[in-house]
Protein backbone atom coordinates (compact mmCIF):
# COMPACT_ATOMS: atom_id res chain seq x y z
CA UNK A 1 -10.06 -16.09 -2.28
CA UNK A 2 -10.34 -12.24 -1.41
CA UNK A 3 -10.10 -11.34 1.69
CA UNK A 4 -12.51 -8.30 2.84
CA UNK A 5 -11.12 -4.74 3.20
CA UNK A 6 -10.03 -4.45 6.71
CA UNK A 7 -8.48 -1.51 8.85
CA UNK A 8 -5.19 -2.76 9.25
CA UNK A 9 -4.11 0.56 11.88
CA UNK A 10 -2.67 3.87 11.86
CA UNK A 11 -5.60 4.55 9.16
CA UNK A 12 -4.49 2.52 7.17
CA UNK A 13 -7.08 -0.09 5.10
CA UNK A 14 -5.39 -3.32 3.42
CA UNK A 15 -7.42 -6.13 0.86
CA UNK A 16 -5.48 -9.07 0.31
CA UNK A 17 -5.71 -10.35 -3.05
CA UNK A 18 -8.54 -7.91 -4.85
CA UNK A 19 -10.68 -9.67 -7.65
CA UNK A 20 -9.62 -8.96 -11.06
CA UNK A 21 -12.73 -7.08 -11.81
CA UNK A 22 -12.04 -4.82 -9.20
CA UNK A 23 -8.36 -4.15 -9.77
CA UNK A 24 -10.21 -3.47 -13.35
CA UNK A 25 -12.97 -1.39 -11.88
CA UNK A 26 -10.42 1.05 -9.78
CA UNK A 27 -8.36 1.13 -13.65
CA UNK A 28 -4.75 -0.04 -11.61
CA UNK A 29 -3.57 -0.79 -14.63
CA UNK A 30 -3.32 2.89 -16.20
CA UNK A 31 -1.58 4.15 -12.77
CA UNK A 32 2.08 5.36 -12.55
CA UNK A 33 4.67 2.34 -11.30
CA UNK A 34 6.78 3.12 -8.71
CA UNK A 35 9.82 0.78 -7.67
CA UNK A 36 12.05 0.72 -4.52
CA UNK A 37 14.81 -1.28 -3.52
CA UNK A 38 15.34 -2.88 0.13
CA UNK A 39 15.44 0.16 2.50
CA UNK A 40 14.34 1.97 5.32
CA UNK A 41 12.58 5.46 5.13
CA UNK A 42 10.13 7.46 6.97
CA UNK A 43 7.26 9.26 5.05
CA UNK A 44 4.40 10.99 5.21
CA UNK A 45 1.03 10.88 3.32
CA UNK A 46 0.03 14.52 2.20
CA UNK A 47 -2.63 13.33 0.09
CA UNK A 48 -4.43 9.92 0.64
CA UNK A 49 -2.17 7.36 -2.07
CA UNK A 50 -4.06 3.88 -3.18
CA UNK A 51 -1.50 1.14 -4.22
CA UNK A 52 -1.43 -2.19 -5.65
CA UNK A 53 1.83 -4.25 -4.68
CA UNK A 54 2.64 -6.15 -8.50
CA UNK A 55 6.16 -7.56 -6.73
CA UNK A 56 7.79 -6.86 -2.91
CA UNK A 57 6.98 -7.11 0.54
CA UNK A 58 7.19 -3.99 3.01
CA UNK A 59 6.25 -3.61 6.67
CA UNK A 60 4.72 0.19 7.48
CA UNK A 61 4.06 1.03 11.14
CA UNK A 62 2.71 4.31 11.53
CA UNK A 63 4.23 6.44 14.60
CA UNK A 64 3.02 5.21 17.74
CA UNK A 65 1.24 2.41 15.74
CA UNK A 66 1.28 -1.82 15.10
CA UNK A 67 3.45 -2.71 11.97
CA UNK A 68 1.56 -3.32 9.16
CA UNK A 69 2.86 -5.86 6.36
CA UNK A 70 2.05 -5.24 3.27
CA UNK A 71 2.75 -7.75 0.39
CA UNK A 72 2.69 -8.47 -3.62
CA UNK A 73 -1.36 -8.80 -4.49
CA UNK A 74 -2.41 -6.66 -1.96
CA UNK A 75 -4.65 -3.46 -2.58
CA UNK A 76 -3.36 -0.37 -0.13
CA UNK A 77 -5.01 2.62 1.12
CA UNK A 78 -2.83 5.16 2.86
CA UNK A 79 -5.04 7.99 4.93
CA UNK A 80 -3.62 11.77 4.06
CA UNK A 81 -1.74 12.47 7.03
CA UNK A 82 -0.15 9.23 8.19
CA UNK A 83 3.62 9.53 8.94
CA UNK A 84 4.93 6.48 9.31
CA UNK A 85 7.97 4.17 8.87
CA UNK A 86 8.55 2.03 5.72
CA UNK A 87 10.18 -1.17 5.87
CA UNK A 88 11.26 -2.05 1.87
CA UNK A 89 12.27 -5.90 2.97
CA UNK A 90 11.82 -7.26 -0.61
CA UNK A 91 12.37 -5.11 -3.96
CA UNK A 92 8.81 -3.27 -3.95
CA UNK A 93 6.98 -2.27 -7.47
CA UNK A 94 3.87 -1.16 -6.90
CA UNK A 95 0.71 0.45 -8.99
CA UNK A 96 -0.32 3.65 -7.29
CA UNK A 97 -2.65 6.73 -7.23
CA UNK A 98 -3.25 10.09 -5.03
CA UNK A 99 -6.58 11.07 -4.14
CA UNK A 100 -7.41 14.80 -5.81
């Protein structure tokens, strides 16, 4: 069952397990793949990044913000402007796309 878009903090807005029509509407399939192995690294968003996690699980906590844990099947939106912490705890490969 798909879970509802929720603000999951620090900006940051989290669907668990999308429907195949809209994974299909958003075209995920025709976006870059990006992979990354266990590891931890800070980053931050210059332009607002939409991701779909095909394998991995990863725990982001924005500065001065509650972890977030992000997992394979889930449907990411990252604000422009977060910095934040990611936690690479299993091998990550992800769909993803950067706002224009």
């Amino acid at each position: 069952m798909t879970e509802p878009t929720r603000e999951a903090g620090g900006g940051i807005h989290l669907t668990r397990d999308p429907s195949a029509r809209t994974l299909a509407e958003l075209g995920v399939e025709t976006w870059p793949v990006w992979t990354c192995g266990v590891s931890t690294f800070p980053w931050t968003y210059d332009a607002t990044e939409t991701c779909y996690l095909l394998e991995g699980e990863v725990v982001v906590t924005p500065d001065g913000g509650a972890p977030v844990r992000i997992r394979a099947g889930d449907l990411v939106t990252f604000p422009a402007g977060l910095s934040c912490t990611w936690e690479v705890r299993r091998p990550v490969r992800k769909h993803y796309r950067f706002e224009d």
